[in-house]
Protein backbone atom coordinates (compact mmCIF):
# COMPACT_ATOMS: atom_id res chain seq x y z
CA UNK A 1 9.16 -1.98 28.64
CA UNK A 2 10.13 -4.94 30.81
CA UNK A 3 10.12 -5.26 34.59
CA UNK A 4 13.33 -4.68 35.97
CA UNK A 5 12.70 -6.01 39.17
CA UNK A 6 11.65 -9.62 37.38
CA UNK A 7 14.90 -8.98 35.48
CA UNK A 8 16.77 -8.43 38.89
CA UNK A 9 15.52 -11.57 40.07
CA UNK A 10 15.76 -13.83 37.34
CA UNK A 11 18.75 -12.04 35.30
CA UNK A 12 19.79 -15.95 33.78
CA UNK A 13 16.80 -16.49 32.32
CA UNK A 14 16.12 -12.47 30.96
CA UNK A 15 19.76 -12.95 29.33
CA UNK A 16 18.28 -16.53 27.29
CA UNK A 17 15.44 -15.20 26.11
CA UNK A 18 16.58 -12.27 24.97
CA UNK A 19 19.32 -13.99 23.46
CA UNK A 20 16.75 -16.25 21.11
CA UNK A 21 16.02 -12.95 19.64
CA UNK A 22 19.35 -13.12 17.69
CA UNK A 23 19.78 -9.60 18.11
CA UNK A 24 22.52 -9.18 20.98
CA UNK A 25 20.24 -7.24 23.26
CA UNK A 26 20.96 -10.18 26.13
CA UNK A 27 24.25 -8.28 26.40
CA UNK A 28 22.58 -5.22 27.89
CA UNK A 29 21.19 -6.90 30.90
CA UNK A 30 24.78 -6.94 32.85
CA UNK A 31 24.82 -3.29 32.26
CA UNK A 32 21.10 -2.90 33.00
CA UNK A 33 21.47 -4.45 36.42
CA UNK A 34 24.52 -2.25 36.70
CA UNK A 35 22.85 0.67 37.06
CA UNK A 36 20.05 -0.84 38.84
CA UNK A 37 22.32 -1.59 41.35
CA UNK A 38 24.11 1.76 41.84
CA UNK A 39 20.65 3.78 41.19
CA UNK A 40 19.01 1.85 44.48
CA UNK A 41 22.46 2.56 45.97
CA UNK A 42 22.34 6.20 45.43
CA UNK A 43 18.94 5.83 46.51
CA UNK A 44 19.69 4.75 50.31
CA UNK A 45 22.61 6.87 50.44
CA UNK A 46 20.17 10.07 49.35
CA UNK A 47 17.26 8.70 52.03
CA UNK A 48 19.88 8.66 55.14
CA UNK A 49 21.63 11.88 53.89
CA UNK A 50 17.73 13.35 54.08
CA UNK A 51 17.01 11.56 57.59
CA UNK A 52 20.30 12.97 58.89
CA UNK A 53 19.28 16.69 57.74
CA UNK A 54 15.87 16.27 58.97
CA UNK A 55 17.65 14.82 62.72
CA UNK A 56 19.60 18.12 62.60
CA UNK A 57 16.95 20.56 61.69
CA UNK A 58 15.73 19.69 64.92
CA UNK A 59 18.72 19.94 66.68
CA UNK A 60 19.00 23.29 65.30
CA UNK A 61 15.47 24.31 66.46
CA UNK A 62 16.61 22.95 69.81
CA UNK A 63 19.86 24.52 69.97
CA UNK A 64 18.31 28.04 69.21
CA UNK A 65 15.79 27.70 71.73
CA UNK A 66 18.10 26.95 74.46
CA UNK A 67 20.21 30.26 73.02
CA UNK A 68 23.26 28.48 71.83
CA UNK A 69 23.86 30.41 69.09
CA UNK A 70 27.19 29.29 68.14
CA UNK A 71 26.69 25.76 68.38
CA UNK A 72 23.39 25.88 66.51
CA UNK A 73 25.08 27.76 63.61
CA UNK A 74 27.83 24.98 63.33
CA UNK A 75 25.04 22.99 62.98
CA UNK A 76 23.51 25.27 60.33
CA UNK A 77 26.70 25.02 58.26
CA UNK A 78 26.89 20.90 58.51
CA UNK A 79 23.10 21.13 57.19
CA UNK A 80 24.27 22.77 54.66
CA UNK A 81 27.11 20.77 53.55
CA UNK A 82 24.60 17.88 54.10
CA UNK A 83 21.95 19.57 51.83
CA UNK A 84 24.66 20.37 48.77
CA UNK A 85 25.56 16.47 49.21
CA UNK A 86 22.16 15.14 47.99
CA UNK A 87 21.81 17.20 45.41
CA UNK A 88 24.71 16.21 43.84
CA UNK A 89 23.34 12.85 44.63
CA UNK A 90 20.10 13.70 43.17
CA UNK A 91 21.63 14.78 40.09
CA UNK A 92 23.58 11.24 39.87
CA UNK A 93 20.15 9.32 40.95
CA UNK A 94 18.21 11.21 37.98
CA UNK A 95 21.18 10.25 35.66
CA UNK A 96 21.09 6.74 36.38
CA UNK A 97 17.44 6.66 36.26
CA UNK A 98 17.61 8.31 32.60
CA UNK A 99 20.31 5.49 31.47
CA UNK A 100 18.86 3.03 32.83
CA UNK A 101 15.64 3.75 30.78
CA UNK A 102 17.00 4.51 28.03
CA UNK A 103 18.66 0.84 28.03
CA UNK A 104 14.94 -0.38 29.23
CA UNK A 105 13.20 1.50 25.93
CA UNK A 106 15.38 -0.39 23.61
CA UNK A 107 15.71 -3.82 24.79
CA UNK A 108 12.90 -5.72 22.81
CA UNK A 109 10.11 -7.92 24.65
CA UNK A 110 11.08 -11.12 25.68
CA UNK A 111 9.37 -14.01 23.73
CA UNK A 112 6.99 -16.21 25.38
CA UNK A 113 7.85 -19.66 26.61
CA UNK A 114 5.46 -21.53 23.76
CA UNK A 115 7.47 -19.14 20.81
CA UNK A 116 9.99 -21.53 18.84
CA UNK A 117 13.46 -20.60 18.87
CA UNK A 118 14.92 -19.55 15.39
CA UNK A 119 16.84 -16.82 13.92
CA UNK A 120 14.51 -15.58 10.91
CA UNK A 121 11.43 -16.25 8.81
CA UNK A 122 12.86 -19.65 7.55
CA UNK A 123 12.46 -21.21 10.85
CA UNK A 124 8.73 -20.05 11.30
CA UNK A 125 6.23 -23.31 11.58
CA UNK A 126 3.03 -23.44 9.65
CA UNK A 127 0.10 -23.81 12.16
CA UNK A 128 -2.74 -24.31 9.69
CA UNK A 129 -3.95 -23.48 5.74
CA UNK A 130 -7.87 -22.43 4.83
CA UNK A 131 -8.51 -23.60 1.34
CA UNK A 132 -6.10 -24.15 -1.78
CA UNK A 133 -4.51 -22.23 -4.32
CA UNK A 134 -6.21 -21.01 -7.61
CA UNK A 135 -6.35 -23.79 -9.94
CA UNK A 136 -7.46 -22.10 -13.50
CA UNK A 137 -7.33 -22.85 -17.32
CA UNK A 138 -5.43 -19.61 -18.11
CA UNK A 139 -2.24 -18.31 -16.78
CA UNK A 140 -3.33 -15.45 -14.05
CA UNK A 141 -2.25 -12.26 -14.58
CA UNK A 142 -0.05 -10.11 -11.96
CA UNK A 143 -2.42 -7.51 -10.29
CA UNK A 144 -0.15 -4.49 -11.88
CA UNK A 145 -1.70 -5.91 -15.07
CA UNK A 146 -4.69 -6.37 -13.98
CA UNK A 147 -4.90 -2.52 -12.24
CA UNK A 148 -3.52 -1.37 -15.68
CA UNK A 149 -5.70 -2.93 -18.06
CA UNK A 150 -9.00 -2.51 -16.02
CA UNK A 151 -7.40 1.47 -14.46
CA UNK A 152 -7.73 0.30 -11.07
CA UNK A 153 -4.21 2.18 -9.75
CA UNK A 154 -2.65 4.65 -11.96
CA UNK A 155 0.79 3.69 -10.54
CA UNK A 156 2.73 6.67 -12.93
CA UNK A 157 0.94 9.73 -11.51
CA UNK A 158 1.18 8.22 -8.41
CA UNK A 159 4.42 8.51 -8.01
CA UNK A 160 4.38 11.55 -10.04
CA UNK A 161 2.34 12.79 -7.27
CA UNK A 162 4.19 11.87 -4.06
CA UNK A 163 7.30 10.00 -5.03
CA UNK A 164 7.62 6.20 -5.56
CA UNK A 165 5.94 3.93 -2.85
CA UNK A 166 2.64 5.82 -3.00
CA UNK A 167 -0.54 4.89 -5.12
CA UNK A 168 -3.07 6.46 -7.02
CA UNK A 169 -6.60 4.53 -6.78
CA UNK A 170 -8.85 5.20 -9.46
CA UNK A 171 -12.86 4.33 -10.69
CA UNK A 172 -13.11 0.63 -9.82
CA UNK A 173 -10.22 0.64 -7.55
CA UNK A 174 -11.40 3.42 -5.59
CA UNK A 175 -14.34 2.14 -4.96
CA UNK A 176 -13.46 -1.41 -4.20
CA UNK A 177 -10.51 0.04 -1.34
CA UNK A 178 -13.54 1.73 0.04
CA UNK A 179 -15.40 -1.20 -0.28
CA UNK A 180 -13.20 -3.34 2.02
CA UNK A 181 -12.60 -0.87 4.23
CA UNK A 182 -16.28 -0.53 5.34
CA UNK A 183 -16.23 -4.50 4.89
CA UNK A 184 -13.87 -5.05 7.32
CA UNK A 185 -15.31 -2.02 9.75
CA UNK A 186 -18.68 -3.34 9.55
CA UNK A 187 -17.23 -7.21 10.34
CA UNK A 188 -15.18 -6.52 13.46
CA UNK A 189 -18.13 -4.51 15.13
CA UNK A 190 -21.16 -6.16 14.23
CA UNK A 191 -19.88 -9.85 14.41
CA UNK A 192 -16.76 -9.60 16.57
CA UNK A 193 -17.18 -7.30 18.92
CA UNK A 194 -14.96 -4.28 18.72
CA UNK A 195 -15.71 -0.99 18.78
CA UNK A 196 -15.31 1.29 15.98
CA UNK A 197 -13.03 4.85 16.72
CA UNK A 198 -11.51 7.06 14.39
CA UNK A 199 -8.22 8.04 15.39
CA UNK A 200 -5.95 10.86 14.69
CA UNK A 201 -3.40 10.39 12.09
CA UNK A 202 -0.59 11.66 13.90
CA UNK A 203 0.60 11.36 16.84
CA UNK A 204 2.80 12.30 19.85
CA UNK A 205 6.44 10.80 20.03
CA UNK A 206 4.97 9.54 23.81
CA UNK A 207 2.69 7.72 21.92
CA UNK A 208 5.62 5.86 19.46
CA UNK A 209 7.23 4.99 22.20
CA UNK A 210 4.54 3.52 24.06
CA UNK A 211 3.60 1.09 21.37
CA UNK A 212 7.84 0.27 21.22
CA UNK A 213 7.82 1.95 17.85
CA UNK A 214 10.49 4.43 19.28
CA UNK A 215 13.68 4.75 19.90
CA UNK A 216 13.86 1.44 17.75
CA UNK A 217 12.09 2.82 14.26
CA UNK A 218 13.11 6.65 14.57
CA UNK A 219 14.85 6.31 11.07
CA UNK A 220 11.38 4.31 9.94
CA UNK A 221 9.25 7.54 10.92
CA UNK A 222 7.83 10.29 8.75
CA UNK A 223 8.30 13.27 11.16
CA UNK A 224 5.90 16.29 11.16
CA UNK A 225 6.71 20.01 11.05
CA UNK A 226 4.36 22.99 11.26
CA UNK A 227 5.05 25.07 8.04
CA UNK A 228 8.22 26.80 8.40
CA UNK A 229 8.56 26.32 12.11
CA UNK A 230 11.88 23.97 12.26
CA UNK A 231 11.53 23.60 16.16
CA UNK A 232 7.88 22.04 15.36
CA UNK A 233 9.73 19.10 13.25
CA UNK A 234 9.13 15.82 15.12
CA UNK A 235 6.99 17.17 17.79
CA UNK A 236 4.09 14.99 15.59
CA UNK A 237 4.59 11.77 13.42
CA UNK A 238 2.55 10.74 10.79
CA UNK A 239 0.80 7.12 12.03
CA UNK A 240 2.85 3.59 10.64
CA UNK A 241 -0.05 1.91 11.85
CA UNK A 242 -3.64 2.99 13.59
CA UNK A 243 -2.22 0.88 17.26
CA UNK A 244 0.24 3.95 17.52
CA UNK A 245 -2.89 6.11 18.74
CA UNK A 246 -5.42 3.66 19.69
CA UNK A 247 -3.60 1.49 21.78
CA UNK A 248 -2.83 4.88 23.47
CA UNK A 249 -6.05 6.02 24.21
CA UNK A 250 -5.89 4.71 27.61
CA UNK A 251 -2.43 6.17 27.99
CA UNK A 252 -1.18 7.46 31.80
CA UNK A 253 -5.06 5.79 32.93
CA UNK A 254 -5.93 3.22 35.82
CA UNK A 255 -9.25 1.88 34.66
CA UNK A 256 -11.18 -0.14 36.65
CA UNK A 257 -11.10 -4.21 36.02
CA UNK A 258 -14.93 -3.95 35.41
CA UNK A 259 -14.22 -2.12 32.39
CA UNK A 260 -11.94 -4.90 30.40
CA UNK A 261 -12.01 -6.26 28.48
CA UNK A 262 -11.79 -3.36 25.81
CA UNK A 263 -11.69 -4.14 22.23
CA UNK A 264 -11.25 -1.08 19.47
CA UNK A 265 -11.00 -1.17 16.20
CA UNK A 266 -10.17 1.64 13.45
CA UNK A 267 -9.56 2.48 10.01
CA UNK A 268 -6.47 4.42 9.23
CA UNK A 269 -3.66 5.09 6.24
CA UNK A 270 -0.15 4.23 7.77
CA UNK A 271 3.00 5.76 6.48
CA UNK A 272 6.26 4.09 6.60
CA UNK A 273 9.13 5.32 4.96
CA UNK A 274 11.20 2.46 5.44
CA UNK A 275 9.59 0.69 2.48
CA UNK A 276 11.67 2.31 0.63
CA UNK A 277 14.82 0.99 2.14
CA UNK A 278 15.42 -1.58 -0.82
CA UNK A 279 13.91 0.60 -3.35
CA UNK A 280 10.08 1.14 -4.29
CA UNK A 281 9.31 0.64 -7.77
CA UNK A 282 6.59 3.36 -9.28
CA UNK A 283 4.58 0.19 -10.49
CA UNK A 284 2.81 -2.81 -7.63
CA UNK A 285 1.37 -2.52 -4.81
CA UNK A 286 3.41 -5.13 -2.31
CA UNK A 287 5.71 -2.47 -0.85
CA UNK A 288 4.91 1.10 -0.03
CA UNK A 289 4.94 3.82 1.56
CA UNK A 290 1.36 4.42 2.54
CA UNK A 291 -1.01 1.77 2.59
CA UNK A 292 -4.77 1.36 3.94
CA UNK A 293 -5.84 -0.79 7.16
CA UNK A 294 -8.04 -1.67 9.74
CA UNK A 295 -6.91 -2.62 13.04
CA UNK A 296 -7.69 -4.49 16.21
CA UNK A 297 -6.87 -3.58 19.77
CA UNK A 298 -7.68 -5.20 22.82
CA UNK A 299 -6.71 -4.20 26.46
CA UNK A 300 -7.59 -7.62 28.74
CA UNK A 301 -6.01 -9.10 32.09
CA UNK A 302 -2.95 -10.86 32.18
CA UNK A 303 -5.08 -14.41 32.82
CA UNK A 304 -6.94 -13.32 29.39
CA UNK A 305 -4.08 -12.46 27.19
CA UNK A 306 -3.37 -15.63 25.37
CA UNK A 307 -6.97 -16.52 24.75
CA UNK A 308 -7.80 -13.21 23.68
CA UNK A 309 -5.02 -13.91 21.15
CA UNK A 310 -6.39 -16.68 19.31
CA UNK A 311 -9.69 -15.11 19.20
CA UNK A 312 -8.09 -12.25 17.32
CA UNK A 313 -6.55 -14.37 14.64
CA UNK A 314 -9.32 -15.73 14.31
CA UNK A 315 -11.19 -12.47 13.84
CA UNK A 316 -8.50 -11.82 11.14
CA UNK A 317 -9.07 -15.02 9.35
CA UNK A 318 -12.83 -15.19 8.81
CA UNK A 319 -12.48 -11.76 6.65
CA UNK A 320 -10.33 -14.16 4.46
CA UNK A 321 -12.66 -16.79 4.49
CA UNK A 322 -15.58 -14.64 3.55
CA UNK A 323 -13.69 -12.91 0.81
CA UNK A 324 -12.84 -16.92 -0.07
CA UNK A 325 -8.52 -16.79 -0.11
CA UNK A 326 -7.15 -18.95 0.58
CA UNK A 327 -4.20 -18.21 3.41
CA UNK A 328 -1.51 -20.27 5.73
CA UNK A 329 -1.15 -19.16 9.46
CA UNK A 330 2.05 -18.60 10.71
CA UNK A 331 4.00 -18.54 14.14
CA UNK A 332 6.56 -16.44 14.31
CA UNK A 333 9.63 -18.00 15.97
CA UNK A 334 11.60 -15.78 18.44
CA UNK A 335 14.15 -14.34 15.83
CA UNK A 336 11.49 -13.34 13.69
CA UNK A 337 9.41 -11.56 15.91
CA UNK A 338 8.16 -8.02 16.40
CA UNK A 339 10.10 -5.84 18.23
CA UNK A 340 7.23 -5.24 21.48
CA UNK A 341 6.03 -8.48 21.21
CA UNK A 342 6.00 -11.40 23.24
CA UNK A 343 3.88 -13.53 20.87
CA UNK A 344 2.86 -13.43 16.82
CA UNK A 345 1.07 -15.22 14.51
CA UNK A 346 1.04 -14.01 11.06
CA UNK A 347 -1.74 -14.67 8.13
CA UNK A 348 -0.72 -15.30 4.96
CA UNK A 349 -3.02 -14.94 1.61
CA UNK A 350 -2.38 -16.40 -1.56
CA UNK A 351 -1.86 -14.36 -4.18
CA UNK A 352 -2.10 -15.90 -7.37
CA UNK A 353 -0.63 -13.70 -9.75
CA UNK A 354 3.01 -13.52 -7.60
CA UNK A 355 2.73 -17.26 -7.10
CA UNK A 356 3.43 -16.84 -3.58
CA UNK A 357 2.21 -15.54 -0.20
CA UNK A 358 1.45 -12.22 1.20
CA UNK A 359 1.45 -11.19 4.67
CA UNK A 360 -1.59 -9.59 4.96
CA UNK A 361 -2.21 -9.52 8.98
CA UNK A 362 0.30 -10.12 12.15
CA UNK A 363 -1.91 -10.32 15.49
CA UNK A 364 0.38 -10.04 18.46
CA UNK A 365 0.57 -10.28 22.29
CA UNK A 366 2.64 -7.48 23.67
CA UNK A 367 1.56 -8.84 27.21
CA UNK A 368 2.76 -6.01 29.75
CA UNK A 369 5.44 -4.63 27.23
CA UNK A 370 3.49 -1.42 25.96
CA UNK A 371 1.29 -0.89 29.07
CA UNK A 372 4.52 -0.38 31.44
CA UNK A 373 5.93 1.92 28.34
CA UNK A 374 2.93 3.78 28.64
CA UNK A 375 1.58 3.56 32.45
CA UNK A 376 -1.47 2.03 31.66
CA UNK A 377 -3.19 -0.04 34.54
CA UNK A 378 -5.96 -1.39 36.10
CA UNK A 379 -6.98 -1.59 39.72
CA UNK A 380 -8.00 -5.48 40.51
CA UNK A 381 -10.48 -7.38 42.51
CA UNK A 382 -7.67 -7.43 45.42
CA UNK A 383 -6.97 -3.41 45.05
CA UNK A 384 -3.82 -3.60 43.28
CA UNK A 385 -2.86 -1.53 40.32
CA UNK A 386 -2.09 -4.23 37.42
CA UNK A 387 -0.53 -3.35 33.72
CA UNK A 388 -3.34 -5.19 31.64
CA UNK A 389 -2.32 -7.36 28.08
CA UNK A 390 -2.19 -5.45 24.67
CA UNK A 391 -2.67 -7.04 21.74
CA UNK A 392 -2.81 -6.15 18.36
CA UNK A 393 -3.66 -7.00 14.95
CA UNK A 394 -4.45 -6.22 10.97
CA UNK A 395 -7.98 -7.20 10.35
CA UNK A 396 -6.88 -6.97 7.68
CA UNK A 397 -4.33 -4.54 5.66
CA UNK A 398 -4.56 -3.14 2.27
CA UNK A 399 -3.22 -3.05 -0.28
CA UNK A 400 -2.05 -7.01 0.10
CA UNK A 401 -5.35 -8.10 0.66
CA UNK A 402 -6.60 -6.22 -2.63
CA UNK A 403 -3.66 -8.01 -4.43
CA UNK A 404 -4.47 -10.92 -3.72
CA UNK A 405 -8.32 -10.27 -4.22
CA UNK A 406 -8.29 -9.48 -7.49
CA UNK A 407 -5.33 -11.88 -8.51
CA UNK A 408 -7.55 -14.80 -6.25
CA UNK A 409 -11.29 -13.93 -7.99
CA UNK A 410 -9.99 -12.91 -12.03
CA UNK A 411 -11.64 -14.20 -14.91
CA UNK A 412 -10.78 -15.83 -18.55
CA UNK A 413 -11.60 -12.18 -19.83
CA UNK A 414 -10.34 -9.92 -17.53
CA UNK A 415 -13.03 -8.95 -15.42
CA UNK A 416 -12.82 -9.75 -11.32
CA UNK A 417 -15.48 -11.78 -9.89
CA UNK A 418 -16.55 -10.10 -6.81
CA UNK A 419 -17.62 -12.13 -3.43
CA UNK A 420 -20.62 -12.00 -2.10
CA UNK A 421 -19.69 -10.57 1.31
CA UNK A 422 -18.10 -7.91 -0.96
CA UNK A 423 -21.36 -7.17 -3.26
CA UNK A 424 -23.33 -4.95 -0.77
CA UNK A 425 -20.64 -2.49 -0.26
CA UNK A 426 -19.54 -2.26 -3.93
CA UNK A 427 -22.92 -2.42 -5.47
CA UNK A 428 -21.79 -4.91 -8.56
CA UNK A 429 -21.08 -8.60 -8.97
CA UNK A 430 -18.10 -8.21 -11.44
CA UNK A 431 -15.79 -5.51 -12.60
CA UNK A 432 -15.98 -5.81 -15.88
CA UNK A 433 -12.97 -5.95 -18.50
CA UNK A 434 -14.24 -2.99 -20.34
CA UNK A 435 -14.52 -0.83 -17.13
């Protein structure tokens, strides 16, 4: 949620970079302020209505204890007329409150100063490439082929199981998801600091909305109900990513400053029904509706936010180094961003078999965006009570970065050529072509 007092003072420059978004929202700020304006009206009005009672309560006591009946009665009714006044004022502050908010909950962060300007993904610069594409003597194969021939994903019963968009995992392909996920678990703690929790899978809608997934991705949401119980529907979601409840955790909390920075990290399935806005095929694995991930949190100070940034995408690429893919980095410019945040970078892996790049982490500075949606602060050096930087990442998600692993690392004959990184957790150098 942004400030609305920095918006109040520096409206101009809210309305610009909003408006680099490309999404209209800079129109909302005249309204926004609007209501600001009549909400701290109502506000004075209600606070000398109140100071004008109070005066005349003591009149009253006054009145009665001098025994003028009649004149403290008057007063009485004038109390009274005062008292039905700010409630109806009340009523009209709470309103404007609510509108304003709900004007507040869907206006998207505003980009940060160093973000390019540009209306979509074709205006995004390149900031760097690790290695070079696969250069082989055989034409690579597309990693439905390669899932078919060596039953890695049985992509049929999957979808005969849950629908299109969902994926059945199978022998090798099992075991090599659960291979990267305790890869990529054992990285982030033991070499980069985070620690590991296991979060629910479904959450609160406080908790959407804290992250900025609601009201914006409602229709993007696969609601919960309890049985048969209709009033139960939506009271839960199902997670689209593992930051819904972890960046929560802290939720409605003022830590302490000695206790940042705080870097989690967590393994979760995320469910997103919009992948099926454009249609799912039953067969591949680049759109879906559930996929596997591991995640990276951090909760820093404001001064810390930006540094703390790079650090994380850095995080995200040595998993691609060590599984050797080669990837691009990529800064999102403001029109392609992410709705809550100020500043991405995405990570891009080759993926040899679709002769083109997959997005297989976005890291992301929300700054103060999700810590005002949820109330999360800290109390400073100096006593005061300070919303702290999120930020978070993919390090990495699946099933992109098992596309592109087995595309990156097949052989002449079929069989994948594991890394070594990989080797421990899987317990074999190859999968062989007669698996």
């Amino acid at each position: 949620m942004l400030d609305i007092r920095w918006i109040r003072e520096h409206s101009d420059e809210a309305k610009k970079r909003l408006a680099s978004r490309h999404g209209g929202e800079d129109a909302k700020v005249d309204e926004l302020l609007e209501l600001d304006t009549r909400r701290r009206a109502l506000l004075t009005e209600v606070e000398q209505l109140k100071a004008e009672r109070k005066a005349a309560s003591k009149e009253i006591g006054a009145l009665m204890g001098q025994k003028k009946l009649e004149e403290a009665e008057a007063r009485k009714l004038e109390t009274k007329e005062l008292g039905d006044r700010i409630t109806q004022l009340d009523k009209q502050v709470h309103e404007t409150i609510e509108a304003q908010d709900a004007i507040l909950l869907a206006l998207p962060n505003m980009p940060h100063l160093s973000v390019p300007e540009g209306a979509s993904e074709e205006d995004n610069p390149e900031i760097r490439r690790w290695g070079s594409p696969l250069k082989v003597d055989f034409s690579p194969k597309s990693h439905v082929e390669l899932c078919e021939q060596l039953e890695l994903v049985d992509f049929a019963r999957g979808a005969k199981l849950s629908g299109s968009g969902f994926l059945l995992y199978k022998g090798w392909g099992a075991r090599l998801e659960r291979a990267l996920i305790q890869f990529l678990l054992d990285l982030h703690t033991r070499e980069h600091g985070y620690t590991e929790v296991s979060p629910p899978f479904v959450v609160s809608p406080e908790c959407m909305t804290g992250v900025g997934q609601f009201p914006k991705f409602y229709d993007q949401a696969y609601a919960v109900q309890e049985g048969q119980d209709g009033s139960t529907l939506g009271k839960l979601y199902l997670i689209p990513t593992a930051e819904a409840p972890v960046a929560n955790i802290h939720r409605e909390e003022l830590l302490k400053e000695e206790q940042l920075p705080i870097f989690y990290c967590a393994y979760s399935p995320c469910f997103r029904a919009e992948a099926g806005a454009a249609g799912v095929g039953t067969r591949g694995m680049i759109r879906v509706h559930q996929f596997d991930k591991v995640e990276m949190i951090k909760i820093v100070p404001a001064e810390e936010g930006y540094a703390e940034l790079d650090h994380m995408v850095a995080n995200a690429e040595k998993v691609l180094q060590l599984l050797g893919l080669h990837y691009r980095v990529i800064l999102l410019c403001t029109g392609d961003m992410g709705f809550a945040s100020a500043k991405t970078f995405d990570i891009e892996v080759w993926a040899p078999g679709q002769g083109s790049y997959l997005e297989v982490s976005s890291c992301s500075n929300c700054e103060d965006y999700q810590s005002r949606r949820m109330n999360l602060r800290y109390k400073n050096r100096e006593g005061k009570n300070v919303f702290p930087h999120l930020l978070n990442g993919s390090g990495t998600a699946l099933a992109r970065l098992f596309v592109a692993l087995i595309e990156t690392h097949q052989q002449q004959d079929g069989s994948i050529h594991i890394p070594e990184p990989l080797r421990p957790y899987l317990g074999v150098d190859v999968i062989p072509a007669n698996s």
